[in-house]
Protein backbone atom coordinates (compact mmCIF):
# COMPACT_ATOMS: atom_id res chain seq x y z
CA UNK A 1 6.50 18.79 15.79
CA UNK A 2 3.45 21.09 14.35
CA UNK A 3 0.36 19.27 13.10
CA UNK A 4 -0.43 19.97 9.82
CA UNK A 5 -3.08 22.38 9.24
CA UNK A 6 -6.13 20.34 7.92
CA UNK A 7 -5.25 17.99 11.10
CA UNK A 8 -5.08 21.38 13.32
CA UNK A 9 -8.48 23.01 11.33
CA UNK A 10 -10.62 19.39 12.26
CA UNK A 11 -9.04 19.22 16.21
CA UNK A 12 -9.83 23.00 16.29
CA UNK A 13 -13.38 23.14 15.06
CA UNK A 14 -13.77 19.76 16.82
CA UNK A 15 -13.48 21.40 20.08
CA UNK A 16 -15.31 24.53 19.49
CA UNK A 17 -18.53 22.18 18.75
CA UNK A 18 -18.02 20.36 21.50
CA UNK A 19 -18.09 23.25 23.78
CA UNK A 20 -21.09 24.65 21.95
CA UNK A 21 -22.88 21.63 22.26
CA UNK A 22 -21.78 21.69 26.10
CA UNK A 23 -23.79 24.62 26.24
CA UNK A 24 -20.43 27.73 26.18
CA UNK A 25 -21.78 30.75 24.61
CA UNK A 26 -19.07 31.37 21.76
CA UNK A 27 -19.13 33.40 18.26
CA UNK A 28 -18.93 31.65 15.41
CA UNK A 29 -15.68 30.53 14.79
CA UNK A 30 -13.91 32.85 11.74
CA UNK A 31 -13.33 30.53 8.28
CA UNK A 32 -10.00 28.04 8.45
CA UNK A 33 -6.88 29.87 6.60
CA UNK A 34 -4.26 28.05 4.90
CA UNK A 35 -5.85 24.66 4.42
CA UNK A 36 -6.67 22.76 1.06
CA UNK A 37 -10.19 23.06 -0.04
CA UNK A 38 -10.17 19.35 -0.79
CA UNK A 39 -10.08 16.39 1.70
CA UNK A 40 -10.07 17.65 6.05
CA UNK A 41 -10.61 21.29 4.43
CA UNK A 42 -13.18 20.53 2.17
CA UNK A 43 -15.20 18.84 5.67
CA UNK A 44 -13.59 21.98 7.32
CA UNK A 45 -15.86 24.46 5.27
CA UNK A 46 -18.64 21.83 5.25
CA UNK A 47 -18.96 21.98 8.51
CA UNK A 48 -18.48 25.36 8.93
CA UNK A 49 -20.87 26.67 6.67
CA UNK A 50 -23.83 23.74 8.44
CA UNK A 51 -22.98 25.64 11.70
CA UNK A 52 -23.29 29.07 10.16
CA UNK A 53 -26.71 28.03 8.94
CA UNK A 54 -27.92 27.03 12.17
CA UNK A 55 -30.18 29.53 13.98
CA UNK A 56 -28.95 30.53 17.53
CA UNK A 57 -32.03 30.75 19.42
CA UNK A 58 -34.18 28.62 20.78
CA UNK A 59 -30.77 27.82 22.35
CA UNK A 60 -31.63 24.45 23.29
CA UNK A 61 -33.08 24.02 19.73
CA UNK A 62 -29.13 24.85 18.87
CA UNK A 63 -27.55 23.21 21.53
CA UNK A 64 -29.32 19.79 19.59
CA UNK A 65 -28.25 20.56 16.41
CA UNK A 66 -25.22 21.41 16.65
CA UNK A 67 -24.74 17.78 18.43
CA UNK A 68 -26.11 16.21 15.66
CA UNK A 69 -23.59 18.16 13.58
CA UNK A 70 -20.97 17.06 15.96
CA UNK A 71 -21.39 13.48 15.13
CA UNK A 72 -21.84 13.74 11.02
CA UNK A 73 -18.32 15.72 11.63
CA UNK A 74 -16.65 13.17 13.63
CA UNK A 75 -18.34 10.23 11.57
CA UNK A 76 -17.06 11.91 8.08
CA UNK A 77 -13.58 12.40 9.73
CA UNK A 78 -12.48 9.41 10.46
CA UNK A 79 -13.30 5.89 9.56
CA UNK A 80 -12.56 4.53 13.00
CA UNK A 81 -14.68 7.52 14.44
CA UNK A 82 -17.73 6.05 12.26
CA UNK A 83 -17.63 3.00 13.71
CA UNK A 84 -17.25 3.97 17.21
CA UNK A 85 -20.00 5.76 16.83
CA UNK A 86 -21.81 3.18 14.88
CA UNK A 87 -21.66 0.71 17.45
CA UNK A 88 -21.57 2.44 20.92
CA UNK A 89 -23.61 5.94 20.61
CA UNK A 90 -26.95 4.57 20.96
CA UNK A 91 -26.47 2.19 24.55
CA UNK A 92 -24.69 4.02 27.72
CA UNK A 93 -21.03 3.47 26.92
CA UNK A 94 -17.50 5.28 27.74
CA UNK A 95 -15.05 4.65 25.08
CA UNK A 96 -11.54 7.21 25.11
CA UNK A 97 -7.88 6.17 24.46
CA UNK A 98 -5.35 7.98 26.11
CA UNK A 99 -1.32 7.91 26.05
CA UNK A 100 0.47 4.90 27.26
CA UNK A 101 3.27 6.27 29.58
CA UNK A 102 4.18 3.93 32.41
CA UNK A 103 5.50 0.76 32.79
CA UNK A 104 2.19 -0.41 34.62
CA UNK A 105 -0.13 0.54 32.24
CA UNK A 106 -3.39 1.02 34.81
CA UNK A 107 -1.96 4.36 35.97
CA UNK A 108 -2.33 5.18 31.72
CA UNK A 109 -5.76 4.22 31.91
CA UNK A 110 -6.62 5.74 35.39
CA UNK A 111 -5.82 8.72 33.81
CA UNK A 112 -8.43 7.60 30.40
CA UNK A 113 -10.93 7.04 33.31
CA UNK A 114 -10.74 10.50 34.78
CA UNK A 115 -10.49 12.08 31.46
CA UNK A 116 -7.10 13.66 32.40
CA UNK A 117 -5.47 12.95 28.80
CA UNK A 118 -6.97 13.38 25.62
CA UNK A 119 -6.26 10.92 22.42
CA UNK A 120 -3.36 11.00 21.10
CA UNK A 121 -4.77 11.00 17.42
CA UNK A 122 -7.55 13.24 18.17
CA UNK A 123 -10.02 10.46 17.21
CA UNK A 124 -13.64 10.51 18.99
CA UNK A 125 -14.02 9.67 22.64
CA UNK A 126 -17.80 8.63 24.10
CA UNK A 127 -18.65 9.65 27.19
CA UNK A 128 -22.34 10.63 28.27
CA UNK A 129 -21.18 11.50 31.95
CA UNK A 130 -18.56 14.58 30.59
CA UNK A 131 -20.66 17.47 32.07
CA UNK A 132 -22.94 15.26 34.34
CA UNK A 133 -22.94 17.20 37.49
CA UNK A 134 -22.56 13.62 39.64
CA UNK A 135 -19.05 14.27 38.69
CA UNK A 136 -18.52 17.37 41.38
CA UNK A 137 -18.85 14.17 43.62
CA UNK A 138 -17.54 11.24 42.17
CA UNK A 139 -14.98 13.05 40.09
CA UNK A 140 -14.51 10.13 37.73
CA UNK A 141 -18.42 9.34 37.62
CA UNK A 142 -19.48 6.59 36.57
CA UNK A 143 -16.39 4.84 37.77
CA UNK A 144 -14.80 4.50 41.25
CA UNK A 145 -11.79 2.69 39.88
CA UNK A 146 -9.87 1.09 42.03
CA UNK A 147 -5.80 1.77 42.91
CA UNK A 148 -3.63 0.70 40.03
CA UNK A 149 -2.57 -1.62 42.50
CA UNK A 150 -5.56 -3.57 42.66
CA UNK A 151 -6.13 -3.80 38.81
CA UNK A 152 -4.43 -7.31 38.45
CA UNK A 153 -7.33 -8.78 41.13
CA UNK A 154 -10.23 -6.85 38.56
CA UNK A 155 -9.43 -7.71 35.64
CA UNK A 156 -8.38 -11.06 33.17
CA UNK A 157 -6.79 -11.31 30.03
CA UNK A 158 -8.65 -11.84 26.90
CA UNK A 159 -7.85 -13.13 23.75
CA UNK A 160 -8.11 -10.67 20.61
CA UNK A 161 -11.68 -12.57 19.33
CA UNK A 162 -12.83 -12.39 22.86
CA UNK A 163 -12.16 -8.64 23.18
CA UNK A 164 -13.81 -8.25 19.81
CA UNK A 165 -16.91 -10.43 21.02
CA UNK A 166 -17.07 -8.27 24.55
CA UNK A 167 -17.21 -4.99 22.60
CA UNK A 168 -19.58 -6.31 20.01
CA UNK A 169 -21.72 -7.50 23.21
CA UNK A 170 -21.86 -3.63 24.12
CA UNK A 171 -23.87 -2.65 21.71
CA UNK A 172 -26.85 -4.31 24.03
CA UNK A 173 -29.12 -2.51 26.22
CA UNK A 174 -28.68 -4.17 29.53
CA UNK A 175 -31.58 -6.48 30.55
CA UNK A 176 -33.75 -5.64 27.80
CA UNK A 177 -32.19 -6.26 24.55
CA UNK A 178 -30.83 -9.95 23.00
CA UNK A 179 -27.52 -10.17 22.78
CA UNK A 180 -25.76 -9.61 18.96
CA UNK A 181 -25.61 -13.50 17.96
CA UNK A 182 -29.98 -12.96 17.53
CA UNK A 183 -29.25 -9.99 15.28
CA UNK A 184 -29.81 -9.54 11.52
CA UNK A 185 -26.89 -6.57 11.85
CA UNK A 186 -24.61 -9.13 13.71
CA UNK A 187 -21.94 -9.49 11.30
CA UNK A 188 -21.94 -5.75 10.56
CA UNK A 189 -21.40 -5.43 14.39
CA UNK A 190 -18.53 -7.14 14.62
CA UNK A 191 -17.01 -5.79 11.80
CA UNK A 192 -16.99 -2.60 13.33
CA UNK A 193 -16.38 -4.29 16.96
CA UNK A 194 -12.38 -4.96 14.44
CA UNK A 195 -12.63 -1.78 13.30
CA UNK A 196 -11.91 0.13 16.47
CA UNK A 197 -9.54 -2.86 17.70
CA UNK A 198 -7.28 -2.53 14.91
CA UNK A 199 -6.29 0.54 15.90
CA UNK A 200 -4.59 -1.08 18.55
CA UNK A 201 -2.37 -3.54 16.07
CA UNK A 202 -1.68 -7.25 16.48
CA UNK A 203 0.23 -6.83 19.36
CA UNK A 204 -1.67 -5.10 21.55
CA UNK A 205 -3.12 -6.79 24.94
CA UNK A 206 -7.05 -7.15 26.14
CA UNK A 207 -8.17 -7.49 29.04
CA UNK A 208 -11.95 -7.49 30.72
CA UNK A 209 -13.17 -7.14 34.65
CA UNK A 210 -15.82 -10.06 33.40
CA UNK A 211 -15.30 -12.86 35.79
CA UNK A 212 -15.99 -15.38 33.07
CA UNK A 213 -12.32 -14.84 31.61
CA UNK A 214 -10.99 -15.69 35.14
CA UNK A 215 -10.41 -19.23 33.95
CA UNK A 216 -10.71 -18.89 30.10
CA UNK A 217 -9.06 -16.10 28.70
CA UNK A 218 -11.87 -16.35 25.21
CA UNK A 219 -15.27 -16.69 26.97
CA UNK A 220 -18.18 -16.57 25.06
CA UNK A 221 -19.20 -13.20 25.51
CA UNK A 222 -21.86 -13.97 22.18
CA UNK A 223 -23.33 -16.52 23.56
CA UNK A 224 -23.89 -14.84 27.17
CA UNK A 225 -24.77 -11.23 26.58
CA UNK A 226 -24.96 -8.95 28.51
CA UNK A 227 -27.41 -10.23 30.98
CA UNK A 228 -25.17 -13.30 31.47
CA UNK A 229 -22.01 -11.79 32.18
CA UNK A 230 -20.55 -11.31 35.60
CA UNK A 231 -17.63 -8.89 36.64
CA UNK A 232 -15.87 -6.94 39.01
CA UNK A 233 -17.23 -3.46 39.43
CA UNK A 234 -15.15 -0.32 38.21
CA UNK A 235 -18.92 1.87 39.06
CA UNK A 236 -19.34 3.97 42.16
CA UNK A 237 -21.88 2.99 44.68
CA UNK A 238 -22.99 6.62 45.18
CA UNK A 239 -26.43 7.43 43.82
CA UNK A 240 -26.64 10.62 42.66
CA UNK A 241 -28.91 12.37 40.21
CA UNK A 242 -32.01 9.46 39.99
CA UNK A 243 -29.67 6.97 39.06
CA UNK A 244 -28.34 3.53 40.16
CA UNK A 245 -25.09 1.92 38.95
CA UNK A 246 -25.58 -1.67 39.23
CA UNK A 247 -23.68 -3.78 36.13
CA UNK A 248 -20.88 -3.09 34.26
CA UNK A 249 -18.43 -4.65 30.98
CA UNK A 250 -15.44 -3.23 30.12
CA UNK A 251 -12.38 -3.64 27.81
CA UNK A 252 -9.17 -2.37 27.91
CA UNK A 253 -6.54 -2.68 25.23
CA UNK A 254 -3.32 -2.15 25.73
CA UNK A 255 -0.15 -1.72 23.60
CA UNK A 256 3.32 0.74 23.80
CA UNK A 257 1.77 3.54 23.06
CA UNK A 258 -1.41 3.67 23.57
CA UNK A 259 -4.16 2.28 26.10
CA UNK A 260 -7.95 2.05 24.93
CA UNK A 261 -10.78 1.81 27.02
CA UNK A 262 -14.35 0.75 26.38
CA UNK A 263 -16.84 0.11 28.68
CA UNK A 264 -20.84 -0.60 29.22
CA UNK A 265 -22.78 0.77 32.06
CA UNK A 266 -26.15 -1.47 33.28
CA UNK A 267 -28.30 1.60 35.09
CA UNK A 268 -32.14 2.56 36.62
């Protein structure tokens, strides 16, 4: 089945910025045919005629504004892409969905973890490590995940208002920031903390590597932070360009067709 072509025109001109902003020396991209000029194509041409206006050298100087382009695109796309990047843009986060095509589900999000699938809506994905070089070692830098037959001994089931607490909770900065239940944005934090699980529907499964839930399936991530909560590391040991891996959070949702994960990395 063929996407339609405003959906093609924003997964299209999605990528090319991405790989300009990844540094790939490409022309300009040639204006969308075929698609209304209201709606995706009206962003289409918005978009198109921002990059067209943006000078190509100092290339670095380029390379920056055409990321900031990126994410007024992706926010204006999507609602669930504004909140994403609302909430998790700012702290060192990893946040991609990817298919759901096994019966055991962790080989689905092995697969989210070494950015082998892409989403199957063609909705944002965070992920500061994409072209870090540590990756020519640790192909799935930050993580070292372990075999999707150790998963059940890493991770705990959550409740759906503990999953929404744990990603509200990644919004933090780790050791240096309070965690959301001190902040005058709080409820405007969770909000979008449901926003991107509701993609997931009312069926969908959570579950967290946060030792916490190993008894209690709704700890109170809120209450604890970041700098309170415990879990079983998904992070490589390596260190490799300056920096250390040393805490982690992360949340994976899980329903027939789709698996989401989100997690937060603690580094120096």
């Amino acid at each position: 089945m063929s996407l339609p072509a405003d959906r093609l025109a924003l997964d299209l001109l999605d990528a090319h910025l991405e790989a300009l902003w990844d540094g790939a020396d490409l022309p300009l991209p040639e204006g969308p045919v075929g698609i209304a000029t209201d709606g995706a194509g009206e962003l289409v041409h918005w978009a198109l005629d921002r990059l067209r206006s943006i000078p190509r050298e100092p290339k670095d100087v380029f390379v920056r504004q055409v990321g900031s382009l990126l994410t007024e695109f992706r926010s204006r796309s999507c609602p669930w892409n504004a909140a994403a990047l609302r909430l998790l843009d700012d702290a060192y986060t990893f946040a991609a969905t990817g298919p759901r095509r096994h019966e055991d589900w962790a080989h689905d999000v092995l697969a989210v973890l070494h950015r082998s699938v892409r989403d199957p809506r063609g909705w944002v994905r965070l992920d500061w490590d994409r072209t870090n070089t540590a990756r020519d070692t640790v192909p799935a830098y930050p993580f070292d995940p372990p075999a999707a037959s150790q998963f059940p001994d890493r991770l705990y089931p959550l409740t759906a208002e503990a999953a929404v607490a744990a990603l509200a909770v990644m919004t933090e900065q780790w050791q240096s920031e309070p965690a959301p239940r001190s902040r005058p944005d709080r409820d405007a934090v969770l909000a979008d903390a449901r926003t991107l699980l509701d993609r997931y529907g009312p069926t969908a499964g959570y579950w967290t590597n946060a030792t916490a839930a190993a008894c209690d399936p709704a700890p109170d991530f809120l209450a604890a932070g970041l700098q309170g909560t415990g879990s079983h590391l998904f992070l490589t040991s390596e260190y490799l360009n300056g920096l250390d891996l040393f805490e982690d959070l992360g949340l994976i949702a899980v329903t027939d067709d789709e698996v989401g994960v989100f997690w937060s990395f603690g580094a120096y």
